[in-house]
C-alpha atoms as a PDB file:
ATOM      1  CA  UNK A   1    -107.247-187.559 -66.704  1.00  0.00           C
ATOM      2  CA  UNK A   2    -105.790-184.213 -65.269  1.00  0.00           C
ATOM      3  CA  UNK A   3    -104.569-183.617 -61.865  1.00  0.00           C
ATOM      4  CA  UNK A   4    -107.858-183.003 -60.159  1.00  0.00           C
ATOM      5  CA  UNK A   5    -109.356-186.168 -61.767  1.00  0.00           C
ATOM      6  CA  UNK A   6    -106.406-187.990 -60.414  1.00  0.00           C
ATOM      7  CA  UNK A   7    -106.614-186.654 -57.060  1.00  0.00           C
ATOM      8  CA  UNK A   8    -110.486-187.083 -56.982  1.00  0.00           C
ATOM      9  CA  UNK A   9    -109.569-191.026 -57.954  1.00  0.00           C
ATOM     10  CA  UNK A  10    -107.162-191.394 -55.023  1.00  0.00           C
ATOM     11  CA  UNK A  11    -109.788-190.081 -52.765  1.00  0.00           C
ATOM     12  CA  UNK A  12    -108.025-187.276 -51.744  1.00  0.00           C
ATOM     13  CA  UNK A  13    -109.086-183.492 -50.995  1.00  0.00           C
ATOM     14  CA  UNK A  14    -106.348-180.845 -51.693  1.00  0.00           C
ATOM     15  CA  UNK A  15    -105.652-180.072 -48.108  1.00  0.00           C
ATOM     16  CA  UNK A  16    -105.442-183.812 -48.031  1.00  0.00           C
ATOM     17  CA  UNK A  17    -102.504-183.949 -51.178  1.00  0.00           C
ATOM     18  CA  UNK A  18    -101.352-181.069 -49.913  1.00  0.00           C
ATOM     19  CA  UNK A  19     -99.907-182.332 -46.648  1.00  0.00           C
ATOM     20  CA  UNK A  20     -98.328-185.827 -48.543  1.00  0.00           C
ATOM     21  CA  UNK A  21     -96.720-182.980 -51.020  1.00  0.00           C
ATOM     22  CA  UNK A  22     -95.653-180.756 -47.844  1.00  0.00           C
ATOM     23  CA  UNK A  23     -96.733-177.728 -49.984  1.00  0.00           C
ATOM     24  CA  UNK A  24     -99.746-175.085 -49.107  1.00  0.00           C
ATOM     25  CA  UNK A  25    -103.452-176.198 -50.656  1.00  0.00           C
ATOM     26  CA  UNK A  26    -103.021-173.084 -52.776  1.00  0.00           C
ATOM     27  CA  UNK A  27    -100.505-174.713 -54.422  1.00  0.00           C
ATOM     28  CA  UNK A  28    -102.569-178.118 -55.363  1.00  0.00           C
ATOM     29  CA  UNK A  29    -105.399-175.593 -56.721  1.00  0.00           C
ATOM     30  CA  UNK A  30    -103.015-173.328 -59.024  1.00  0.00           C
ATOM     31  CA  UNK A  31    -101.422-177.138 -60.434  1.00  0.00           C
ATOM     32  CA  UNK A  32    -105.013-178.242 -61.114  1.00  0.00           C
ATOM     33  CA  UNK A  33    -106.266-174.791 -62.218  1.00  0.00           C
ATOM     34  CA  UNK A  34    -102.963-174.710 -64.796  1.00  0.00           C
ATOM     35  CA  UNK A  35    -102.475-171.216 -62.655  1.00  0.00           C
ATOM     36  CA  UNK A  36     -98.780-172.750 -62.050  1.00  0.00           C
ATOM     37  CA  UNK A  37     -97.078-175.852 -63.270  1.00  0.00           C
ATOM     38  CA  UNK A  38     -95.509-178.491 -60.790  1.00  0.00           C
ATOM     39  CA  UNK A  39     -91.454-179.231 -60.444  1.00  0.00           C
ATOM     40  CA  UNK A  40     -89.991-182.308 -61.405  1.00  0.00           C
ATOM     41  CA  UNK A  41     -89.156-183.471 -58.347  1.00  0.00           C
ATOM     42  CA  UNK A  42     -93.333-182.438 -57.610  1.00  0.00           C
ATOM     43  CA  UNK A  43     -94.104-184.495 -60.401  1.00  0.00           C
ATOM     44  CA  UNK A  44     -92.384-187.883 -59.485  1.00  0.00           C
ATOM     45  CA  UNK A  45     -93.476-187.278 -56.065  1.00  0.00           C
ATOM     46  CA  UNK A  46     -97.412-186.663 -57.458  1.00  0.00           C
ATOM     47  CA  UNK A  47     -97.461-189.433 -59.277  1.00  0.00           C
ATOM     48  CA  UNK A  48     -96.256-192.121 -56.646  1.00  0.00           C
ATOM     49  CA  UNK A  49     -98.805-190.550 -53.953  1.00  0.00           C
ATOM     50  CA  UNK A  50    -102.063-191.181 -56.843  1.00  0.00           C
ATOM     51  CA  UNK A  51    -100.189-193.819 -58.330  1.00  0.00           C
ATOM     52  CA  UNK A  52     -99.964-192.705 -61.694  1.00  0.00           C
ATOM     53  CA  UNK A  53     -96.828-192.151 -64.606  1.00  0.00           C
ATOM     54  CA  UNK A  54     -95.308-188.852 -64.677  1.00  0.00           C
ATOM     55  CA  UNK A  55     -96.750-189.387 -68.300  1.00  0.00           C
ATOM     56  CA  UNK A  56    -100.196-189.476 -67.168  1.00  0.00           C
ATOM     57  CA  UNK A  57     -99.581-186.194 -65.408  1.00  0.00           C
ATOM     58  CA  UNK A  58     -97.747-184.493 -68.139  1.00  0.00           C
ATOM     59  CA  UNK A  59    -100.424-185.439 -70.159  1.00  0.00           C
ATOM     60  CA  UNK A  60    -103.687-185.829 -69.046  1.00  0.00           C
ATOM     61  CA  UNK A  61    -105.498-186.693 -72.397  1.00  0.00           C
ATOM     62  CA  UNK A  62    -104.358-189.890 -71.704  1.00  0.00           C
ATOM     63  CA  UNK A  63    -105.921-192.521 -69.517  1.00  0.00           C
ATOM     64  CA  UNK A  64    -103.937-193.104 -66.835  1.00  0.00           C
ATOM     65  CA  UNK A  65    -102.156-196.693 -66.784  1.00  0.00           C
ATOM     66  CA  UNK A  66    -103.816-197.426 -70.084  1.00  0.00           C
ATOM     67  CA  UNK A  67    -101.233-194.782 -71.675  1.00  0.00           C
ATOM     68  CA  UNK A  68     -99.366-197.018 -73.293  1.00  0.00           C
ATOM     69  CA  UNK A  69    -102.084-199.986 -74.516  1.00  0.00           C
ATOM     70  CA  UNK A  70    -103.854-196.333 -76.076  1.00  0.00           C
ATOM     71  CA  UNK A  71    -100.396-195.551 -77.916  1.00  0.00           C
ATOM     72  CA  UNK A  72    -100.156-199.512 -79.121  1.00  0.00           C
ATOM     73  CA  UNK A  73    -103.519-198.965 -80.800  1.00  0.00           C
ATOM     74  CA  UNK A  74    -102.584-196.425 -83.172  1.00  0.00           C
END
């Protein structure tokens, strides 16, 4: 899942991740557009707020949560 499928999942609107990130909504949409990429710090703090792995954000090919049980499978 990528970004916007994440945030969709938490039930959030940008404006709504936005404010828990303390960043502008035109930030969330160039992150989720690929327009700009997110800090480290932005990650950590993106994946406890949609309760995710910095992996699943990093890359979002893989399921989220099920990450790892994919990677055992190969």
């Amino acid at each position: 899942m990528n970004l916007r499928e994440l945030r969709k999942r938490a039930g959030l609107k940008p404006s709504d991740l936005a404010s828990k990130m303390a960043v502008d909504a035109t930030t969330i949409t160039r992150w989720e557009t690929g327009m700009r990429k997110p800090d480290v710090d932005s990650l950590i703090k993106l994946s406890q707020i949609l309760n995710c792995t910095v992996d699943d954000l990093v890359n979002p090919t893989l399921t989220p949560a099920g990450s790892q049980a994919q990677q055992g499978a190969q």
